[in-house]
PDB file of N, CA and C in Angstrom:
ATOM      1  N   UNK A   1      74.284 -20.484 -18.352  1.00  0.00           N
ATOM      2  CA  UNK A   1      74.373 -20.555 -19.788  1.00  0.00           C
ATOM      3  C   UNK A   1      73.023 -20.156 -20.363  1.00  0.00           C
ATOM      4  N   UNK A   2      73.440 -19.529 -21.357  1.00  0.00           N
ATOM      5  CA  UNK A   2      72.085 -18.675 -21.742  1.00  0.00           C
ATOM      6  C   UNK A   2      71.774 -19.024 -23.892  1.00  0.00           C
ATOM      7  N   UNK A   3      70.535 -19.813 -24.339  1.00  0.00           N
ATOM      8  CA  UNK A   3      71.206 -20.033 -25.644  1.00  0.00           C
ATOM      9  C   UNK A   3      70.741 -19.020 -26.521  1.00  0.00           C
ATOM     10  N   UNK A   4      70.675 -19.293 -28.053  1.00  0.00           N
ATOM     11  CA  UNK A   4      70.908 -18.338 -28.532  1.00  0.00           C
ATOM     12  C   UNK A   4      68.762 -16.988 -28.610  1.00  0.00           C
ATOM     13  N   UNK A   5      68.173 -17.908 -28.262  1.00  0.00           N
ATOM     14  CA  UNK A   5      66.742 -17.506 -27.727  1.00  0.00           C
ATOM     15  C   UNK A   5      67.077 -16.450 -26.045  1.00  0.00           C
ATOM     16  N   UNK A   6      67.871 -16.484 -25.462  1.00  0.00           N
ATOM     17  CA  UNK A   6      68.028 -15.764 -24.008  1.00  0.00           C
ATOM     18  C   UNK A   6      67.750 -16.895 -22.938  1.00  0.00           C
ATOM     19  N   UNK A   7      67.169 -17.946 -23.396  1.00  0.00           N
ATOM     20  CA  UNK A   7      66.746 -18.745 -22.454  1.00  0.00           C
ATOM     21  C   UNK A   7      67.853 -19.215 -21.787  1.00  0.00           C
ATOM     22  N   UNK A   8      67.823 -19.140 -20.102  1.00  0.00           N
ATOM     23  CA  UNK A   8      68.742 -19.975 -19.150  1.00  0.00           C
ATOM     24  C   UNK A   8      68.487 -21.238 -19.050  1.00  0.00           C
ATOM     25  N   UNK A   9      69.854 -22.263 -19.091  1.00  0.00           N
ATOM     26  CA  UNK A   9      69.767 -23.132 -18.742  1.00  0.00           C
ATOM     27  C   UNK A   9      71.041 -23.686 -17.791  1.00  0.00           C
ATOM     28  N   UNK A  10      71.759 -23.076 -17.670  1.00  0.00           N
ATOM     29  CA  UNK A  10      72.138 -23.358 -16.337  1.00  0.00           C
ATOM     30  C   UNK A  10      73.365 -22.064 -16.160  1.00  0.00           C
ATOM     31  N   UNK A  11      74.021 -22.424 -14.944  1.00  0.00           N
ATOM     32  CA  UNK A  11      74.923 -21.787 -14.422  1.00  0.00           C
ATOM     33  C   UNK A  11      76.348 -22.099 -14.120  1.00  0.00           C
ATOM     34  N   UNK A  12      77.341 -21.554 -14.386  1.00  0.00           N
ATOM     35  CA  UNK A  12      78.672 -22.433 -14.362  1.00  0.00           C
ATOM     36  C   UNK A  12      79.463 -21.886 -13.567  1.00  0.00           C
ATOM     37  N   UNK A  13      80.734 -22.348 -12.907  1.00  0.00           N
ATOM     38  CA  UNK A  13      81.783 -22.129 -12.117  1.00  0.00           C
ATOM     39  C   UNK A  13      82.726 -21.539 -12.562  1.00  0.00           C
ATOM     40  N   UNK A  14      82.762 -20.320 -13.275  1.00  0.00           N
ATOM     41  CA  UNK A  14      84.005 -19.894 -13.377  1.00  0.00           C
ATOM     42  C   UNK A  14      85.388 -20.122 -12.527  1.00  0.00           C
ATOM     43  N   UNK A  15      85.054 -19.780 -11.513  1.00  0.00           N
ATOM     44  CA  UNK A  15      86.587 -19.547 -10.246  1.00  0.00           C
ATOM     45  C   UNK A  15      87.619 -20.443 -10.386  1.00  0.00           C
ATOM     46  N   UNK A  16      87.170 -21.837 -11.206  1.00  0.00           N
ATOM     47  CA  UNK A  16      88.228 -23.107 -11.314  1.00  0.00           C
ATOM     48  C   UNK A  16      88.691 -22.646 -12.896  1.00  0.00           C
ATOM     49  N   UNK A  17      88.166 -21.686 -13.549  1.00  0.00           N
ATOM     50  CA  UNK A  17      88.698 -21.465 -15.086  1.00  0.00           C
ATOM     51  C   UNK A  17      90.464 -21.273 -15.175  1.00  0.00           C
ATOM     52  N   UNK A  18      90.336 -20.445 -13.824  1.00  0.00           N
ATOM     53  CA  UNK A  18      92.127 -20.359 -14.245  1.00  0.00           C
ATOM     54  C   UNK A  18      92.576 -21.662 -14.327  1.00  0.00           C
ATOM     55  N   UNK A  19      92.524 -22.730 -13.655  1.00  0.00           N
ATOM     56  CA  UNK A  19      93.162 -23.943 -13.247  1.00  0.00           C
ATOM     57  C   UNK A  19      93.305 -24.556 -14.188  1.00  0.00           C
ATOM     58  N   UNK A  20      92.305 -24.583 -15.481  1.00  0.00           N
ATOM     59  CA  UNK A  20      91.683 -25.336 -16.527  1.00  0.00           C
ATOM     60  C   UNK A  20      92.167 -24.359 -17.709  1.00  0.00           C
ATOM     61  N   UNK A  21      93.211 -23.730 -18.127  1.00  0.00           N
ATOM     62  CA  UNK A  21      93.357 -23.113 -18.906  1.00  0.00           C
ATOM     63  C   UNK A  21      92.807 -23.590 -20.549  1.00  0.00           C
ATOM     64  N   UNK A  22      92.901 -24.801 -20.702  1.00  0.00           N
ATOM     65  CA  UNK A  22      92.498 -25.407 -21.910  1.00  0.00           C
ATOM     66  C   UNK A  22      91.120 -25.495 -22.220  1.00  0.00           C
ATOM     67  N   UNK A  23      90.183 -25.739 -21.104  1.00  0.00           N
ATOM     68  CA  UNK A  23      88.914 -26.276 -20.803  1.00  0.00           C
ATOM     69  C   UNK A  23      88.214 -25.210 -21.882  1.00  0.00           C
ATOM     70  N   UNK A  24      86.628 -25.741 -22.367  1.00  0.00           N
ATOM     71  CA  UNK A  24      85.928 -24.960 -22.757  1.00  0.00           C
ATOM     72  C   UNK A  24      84.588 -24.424 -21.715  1.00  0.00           C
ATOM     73  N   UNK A  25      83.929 -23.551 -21.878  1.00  0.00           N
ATOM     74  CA  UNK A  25      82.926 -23.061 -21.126  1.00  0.00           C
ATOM     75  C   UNK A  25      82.120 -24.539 -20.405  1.00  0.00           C
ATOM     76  N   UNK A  26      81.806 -25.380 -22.053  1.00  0.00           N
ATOM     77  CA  UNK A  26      80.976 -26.482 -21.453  1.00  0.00           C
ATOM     78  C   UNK A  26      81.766 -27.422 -20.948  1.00  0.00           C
ATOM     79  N   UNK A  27      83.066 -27.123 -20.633  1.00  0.00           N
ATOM     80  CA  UNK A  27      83.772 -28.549 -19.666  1.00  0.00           C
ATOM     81  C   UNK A  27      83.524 -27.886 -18.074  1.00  0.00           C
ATOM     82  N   UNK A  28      83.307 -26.511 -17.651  1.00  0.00           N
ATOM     83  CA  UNK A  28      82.940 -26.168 -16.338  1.00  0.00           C
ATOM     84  C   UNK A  28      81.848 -26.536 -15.632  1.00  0.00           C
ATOM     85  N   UNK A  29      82.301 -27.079 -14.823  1.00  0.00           N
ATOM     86  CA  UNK A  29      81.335 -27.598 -13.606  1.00  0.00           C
ATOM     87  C   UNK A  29      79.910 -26.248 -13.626  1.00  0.00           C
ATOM     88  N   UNK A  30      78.405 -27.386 -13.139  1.00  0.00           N
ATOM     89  CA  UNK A  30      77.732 -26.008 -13.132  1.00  0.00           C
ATOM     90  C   UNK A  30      77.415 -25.582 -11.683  1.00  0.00           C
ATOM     91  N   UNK A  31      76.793 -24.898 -11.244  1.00  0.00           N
ATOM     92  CA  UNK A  31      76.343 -24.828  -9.830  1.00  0.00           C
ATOM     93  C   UNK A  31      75.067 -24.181  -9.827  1.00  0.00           C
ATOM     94  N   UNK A  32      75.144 -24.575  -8.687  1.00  0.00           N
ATOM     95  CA  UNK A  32      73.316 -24.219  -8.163  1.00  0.00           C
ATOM     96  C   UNK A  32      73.170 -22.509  -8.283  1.00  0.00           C
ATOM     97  N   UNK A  33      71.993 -21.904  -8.978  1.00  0.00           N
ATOM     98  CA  UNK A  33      71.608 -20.867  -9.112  1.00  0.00           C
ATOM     99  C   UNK A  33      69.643 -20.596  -8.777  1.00  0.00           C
ATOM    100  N   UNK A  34      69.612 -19.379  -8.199  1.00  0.00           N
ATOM    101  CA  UNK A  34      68.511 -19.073  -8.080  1.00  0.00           C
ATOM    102  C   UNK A  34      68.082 -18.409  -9.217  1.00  0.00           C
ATOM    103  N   UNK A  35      66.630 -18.219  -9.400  1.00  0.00           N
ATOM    104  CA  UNK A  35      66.205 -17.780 -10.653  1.00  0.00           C
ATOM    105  C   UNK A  35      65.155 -16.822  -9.535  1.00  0.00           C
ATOM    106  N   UNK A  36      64.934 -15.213 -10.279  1.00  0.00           N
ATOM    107  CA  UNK A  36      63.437 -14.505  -9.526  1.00  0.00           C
ATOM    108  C   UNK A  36      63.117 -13.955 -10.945  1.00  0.00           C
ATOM    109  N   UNK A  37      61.511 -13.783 -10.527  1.00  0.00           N
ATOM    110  CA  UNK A  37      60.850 -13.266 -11.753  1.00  0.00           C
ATOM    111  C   UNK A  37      61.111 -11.749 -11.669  1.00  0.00           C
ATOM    112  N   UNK A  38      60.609 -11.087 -12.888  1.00  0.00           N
ATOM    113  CA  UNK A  38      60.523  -9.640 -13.381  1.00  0.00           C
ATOM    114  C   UNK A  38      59.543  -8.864 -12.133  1.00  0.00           C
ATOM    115  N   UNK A  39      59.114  -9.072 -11.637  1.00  0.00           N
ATOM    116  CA  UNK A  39      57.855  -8.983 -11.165  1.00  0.00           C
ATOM    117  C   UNK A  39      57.822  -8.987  -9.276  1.00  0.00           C
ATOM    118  N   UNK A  40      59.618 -10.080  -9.167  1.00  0.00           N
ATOM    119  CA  UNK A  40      59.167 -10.451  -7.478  1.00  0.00           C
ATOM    120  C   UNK A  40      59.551  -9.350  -6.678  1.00  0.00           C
ATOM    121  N   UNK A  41      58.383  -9.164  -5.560  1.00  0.00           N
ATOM    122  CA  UNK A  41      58.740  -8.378  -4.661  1.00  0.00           C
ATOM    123  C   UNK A  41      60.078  -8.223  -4.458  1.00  0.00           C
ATOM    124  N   UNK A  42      60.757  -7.189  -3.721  1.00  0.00           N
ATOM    125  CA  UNK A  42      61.693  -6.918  -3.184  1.00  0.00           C
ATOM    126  C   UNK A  42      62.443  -7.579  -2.050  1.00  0.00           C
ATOM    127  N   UNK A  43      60.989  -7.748  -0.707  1.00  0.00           N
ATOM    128  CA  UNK A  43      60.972  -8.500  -0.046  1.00  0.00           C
ATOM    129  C   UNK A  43      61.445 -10.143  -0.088  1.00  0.00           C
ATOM    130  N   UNK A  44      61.271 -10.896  -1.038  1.00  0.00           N
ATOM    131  CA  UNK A  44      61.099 -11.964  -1.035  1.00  0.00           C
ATOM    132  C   UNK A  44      62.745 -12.094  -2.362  1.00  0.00           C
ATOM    133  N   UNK A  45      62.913 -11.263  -2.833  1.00  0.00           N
ATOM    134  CA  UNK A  45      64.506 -11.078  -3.473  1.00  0.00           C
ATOM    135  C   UNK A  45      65.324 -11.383  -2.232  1.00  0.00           C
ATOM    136  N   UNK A  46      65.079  -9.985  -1.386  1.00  0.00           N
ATOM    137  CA  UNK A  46      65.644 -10.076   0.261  1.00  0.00           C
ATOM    138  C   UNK A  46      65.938 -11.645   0.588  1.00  0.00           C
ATOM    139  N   UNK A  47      64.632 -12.437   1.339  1.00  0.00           N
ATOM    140  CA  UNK A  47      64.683 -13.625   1.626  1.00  0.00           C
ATOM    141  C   UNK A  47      65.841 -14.503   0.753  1.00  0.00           C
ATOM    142  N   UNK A  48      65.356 -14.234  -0.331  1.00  0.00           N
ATOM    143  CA  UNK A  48      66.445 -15.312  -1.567  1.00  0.00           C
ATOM    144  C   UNK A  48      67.774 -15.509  -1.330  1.00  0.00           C
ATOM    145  N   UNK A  49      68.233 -13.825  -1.429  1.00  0.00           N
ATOM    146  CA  UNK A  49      69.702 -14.077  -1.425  1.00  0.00           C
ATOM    147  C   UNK A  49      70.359 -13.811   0.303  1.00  0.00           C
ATOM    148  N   UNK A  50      69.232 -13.592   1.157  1.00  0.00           N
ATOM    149  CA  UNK A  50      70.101 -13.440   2.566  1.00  0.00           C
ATOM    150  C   UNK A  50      70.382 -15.431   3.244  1.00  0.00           C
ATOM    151  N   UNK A  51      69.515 -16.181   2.264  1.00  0.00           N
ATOM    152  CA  UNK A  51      69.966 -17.738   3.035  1.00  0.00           C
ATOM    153  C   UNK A  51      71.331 -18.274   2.930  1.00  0.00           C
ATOM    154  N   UNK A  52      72.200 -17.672   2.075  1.00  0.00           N
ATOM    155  CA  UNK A  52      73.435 -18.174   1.893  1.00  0.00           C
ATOM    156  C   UNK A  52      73.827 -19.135   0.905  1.00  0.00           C
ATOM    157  N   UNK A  53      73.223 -19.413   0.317  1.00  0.00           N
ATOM    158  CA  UNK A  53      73.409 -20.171  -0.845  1.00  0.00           C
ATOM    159  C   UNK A  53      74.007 -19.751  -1.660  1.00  0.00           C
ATOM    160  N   UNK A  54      73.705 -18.454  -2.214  1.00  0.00           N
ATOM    161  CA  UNK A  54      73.919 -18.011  -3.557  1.00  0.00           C
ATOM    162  C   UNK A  54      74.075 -16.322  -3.052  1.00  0.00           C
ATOM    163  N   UNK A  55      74.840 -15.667  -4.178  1.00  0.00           N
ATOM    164  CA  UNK A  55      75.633 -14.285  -3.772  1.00  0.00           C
ATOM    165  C   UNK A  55      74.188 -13.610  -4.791  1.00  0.00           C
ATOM    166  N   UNK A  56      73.633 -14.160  -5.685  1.00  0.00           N
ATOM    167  CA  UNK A  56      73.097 -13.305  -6.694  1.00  0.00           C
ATOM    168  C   UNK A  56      72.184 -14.364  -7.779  1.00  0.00           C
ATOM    169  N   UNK A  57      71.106 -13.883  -8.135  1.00  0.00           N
ATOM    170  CA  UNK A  57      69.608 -14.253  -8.259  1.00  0.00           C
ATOM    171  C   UNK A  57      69.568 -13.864 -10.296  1.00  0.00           C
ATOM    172  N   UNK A  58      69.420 -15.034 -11.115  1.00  0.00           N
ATOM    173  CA  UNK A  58      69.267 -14.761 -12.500  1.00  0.00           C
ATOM    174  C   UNK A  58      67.402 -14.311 -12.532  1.00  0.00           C
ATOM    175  N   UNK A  59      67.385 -12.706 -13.145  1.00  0.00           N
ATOM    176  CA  UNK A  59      66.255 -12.781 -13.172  1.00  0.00           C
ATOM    177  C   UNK A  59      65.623 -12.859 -14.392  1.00  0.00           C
ATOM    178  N   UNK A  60      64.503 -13.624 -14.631  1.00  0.00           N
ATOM    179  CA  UNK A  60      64.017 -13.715 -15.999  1.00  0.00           C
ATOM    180  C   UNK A  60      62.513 -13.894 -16.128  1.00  0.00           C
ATOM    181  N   UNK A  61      62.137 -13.536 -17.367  1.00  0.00           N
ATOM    182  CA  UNK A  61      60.770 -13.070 -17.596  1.00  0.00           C
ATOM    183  C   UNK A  61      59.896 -14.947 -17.685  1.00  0.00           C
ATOM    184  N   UNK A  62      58.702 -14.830 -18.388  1.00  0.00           N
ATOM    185  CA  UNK A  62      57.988 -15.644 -18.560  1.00  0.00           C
ATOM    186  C   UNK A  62      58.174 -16.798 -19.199  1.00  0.00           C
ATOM    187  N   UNK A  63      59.348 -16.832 -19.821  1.00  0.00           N
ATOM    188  CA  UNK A  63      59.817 -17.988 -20.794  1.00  0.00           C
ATOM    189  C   UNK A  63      61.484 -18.551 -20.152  1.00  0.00           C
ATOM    190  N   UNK A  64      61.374 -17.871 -19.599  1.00  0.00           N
ATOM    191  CA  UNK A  64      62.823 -18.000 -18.965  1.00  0.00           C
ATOM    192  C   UNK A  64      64.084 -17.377 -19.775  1.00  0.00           C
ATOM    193  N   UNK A  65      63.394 -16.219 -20.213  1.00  0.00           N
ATOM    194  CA  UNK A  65      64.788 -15.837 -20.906  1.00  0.00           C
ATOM    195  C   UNK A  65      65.183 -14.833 -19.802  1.00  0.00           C
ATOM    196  N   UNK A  66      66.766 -14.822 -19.828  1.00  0.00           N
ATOM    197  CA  UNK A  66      67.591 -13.727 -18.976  1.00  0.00           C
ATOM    198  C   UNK A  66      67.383 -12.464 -19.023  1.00  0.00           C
ATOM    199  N   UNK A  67      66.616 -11.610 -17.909  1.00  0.00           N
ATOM    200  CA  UNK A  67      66.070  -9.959 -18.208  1.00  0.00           C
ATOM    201  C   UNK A  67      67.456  -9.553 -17.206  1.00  0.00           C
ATOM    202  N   UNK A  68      68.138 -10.275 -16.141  1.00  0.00           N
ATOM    203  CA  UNK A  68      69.836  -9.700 -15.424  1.00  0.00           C
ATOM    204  C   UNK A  68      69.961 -10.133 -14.580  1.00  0.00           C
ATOM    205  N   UNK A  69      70.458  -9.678 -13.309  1.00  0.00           N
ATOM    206  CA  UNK A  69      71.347 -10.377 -12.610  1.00  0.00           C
ATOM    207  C   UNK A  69      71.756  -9.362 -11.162  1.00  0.00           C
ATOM    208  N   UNK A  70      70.550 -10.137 -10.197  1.00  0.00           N
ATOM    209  CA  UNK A  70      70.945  -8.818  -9.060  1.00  0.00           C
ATOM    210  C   UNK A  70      71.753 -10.080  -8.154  1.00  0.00           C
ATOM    211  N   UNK A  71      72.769  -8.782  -7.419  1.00  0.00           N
ATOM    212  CA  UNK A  71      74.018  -9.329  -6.630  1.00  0.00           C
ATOM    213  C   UNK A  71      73.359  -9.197  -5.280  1.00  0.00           C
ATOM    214  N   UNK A  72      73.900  -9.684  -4.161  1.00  0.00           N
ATOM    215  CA  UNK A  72      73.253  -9.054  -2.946  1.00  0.00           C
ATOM    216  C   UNK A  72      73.713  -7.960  -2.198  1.00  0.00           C
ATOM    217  N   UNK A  73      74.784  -7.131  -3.641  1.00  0.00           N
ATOM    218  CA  UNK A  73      75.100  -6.031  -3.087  1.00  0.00           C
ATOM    219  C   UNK A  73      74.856  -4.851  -3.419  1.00  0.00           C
ATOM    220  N   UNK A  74      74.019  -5.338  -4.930  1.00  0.00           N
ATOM    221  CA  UNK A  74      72.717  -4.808  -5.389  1.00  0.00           C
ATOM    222  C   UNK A  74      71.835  -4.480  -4.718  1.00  0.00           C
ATOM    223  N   UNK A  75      71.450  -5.574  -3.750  1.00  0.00           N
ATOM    224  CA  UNK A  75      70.115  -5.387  -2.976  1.00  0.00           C
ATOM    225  C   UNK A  75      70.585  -4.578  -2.254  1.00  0.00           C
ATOM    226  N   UNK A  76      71.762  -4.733  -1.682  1.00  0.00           N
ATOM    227  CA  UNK A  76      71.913  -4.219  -0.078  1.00  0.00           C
ATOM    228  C   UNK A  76      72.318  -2.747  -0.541  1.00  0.00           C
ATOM    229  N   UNK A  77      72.643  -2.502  -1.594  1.00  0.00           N
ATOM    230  CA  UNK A  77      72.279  -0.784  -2.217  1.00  0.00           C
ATOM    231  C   UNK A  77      71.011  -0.479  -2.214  1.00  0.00           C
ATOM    232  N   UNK A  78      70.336  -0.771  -3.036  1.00  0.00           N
ATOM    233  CA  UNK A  78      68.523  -0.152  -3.084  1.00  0.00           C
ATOM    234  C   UNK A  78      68.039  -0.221  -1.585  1.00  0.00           C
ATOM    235  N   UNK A  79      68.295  -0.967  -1.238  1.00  0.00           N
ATOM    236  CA  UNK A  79      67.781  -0.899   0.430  1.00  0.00           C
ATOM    237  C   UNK A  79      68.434  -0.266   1.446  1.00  0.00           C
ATOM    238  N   UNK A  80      69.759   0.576   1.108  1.00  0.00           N
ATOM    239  CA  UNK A  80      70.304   1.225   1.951  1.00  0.00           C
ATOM    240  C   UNK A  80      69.663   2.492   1.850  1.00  0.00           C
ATOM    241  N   UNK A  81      69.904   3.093  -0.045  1.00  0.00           N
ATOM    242  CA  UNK A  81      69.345   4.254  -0.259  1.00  0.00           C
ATOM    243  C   UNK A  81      67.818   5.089   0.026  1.00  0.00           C
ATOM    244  N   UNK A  82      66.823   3.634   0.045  1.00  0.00           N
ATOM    245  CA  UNK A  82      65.723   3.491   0.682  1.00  0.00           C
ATOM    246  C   UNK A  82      65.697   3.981   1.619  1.00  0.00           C
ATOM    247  N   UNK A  83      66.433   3.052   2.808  1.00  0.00           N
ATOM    248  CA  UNK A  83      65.977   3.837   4.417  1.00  0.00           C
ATOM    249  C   UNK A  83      67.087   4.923   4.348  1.00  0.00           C
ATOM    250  N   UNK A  84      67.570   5.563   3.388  1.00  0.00           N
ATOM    251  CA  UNK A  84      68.692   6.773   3.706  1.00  0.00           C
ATOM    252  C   UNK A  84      67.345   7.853   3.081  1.00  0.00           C
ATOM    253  N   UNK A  85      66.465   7.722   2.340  1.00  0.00           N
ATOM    254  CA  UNK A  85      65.647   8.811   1.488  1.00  0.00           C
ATOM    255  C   UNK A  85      64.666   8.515   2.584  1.00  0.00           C
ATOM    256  N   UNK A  86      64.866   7.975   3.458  1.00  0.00           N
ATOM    257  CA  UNK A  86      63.322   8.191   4.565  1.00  0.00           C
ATOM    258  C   UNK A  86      64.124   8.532   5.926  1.00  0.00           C
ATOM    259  N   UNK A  87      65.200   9.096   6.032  1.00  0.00           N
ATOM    260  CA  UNK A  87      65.936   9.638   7.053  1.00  0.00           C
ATOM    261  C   UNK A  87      65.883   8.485   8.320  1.00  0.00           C
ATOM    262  N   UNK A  88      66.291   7.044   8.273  1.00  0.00           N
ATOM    263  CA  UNK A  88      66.262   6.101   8.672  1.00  0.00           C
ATOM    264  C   UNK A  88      68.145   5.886   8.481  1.00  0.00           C
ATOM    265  N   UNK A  89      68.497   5.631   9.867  1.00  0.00           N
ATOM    266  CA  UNK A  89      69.366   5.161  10.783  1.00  0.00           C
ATOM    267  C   UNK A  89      70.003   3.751   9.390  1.00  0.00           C
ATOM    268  N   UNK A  90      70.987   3.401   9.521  1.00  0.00           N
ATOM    269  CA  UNK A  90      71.084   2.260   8.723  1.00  0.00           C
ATOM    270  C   UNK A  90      71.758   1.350   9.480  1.00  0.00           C
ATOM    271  N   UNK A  91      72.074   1.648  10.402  1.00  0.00           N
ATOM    272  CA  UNK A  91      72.701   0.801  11.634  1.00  0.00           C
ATOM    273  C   UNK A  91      72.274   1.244  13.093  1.00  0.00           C
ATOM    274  N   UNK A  92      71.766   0.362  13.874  1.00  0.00           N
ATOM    275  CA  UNK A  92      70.915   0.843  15.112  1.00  0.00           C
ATOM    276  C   UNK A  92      72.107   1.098  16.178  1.00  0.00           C
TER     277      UNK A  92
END
């Protein structure tokens, strides 16, 4: 949830929305979300979303307002095209 400043303050469960046809946004359960800065390495994005927790990382600037939203299939694009533009194997 993001208010009307951009600032995040949390994250919610859609997937149970069908079930809840009546429910409003703020009756959904929230869940655990990672946050990365504007700024974080690539590397350490990597680390974030390969532990299993979370599919995808809210990224936001200095105040915590929402700058987007990489998936880890996001990542696992930029990092394919990477070792594909350096003539690197993508599977050994």
């Amino acid at each position: 949830m993001v208010d009307e400043r951009g600032v995040v303050h949390g994250a919610i469960d859609v997937s149970i929305a069908p079930a809840m046809p009546e429910a409003t946004v703020r009756d959904l359960p929230s869940i655990f979300f990672e946050t990365a800065g504007e700024d974080t390495p690539i590397n350490e994005l990597f680390q974030l979303l390969s532990r299993g927790r979370v599919h995808e990382a809210l990224i936001v600037d200095a105040r915590m307002r929402l700058r987007g939203i990489v998936t880890q299939t996001d990542l696992l694009a930029v990092i394919g095209r990477a070792q594909l533009a350096k003539g690197s194997a993508l599977v050994g």
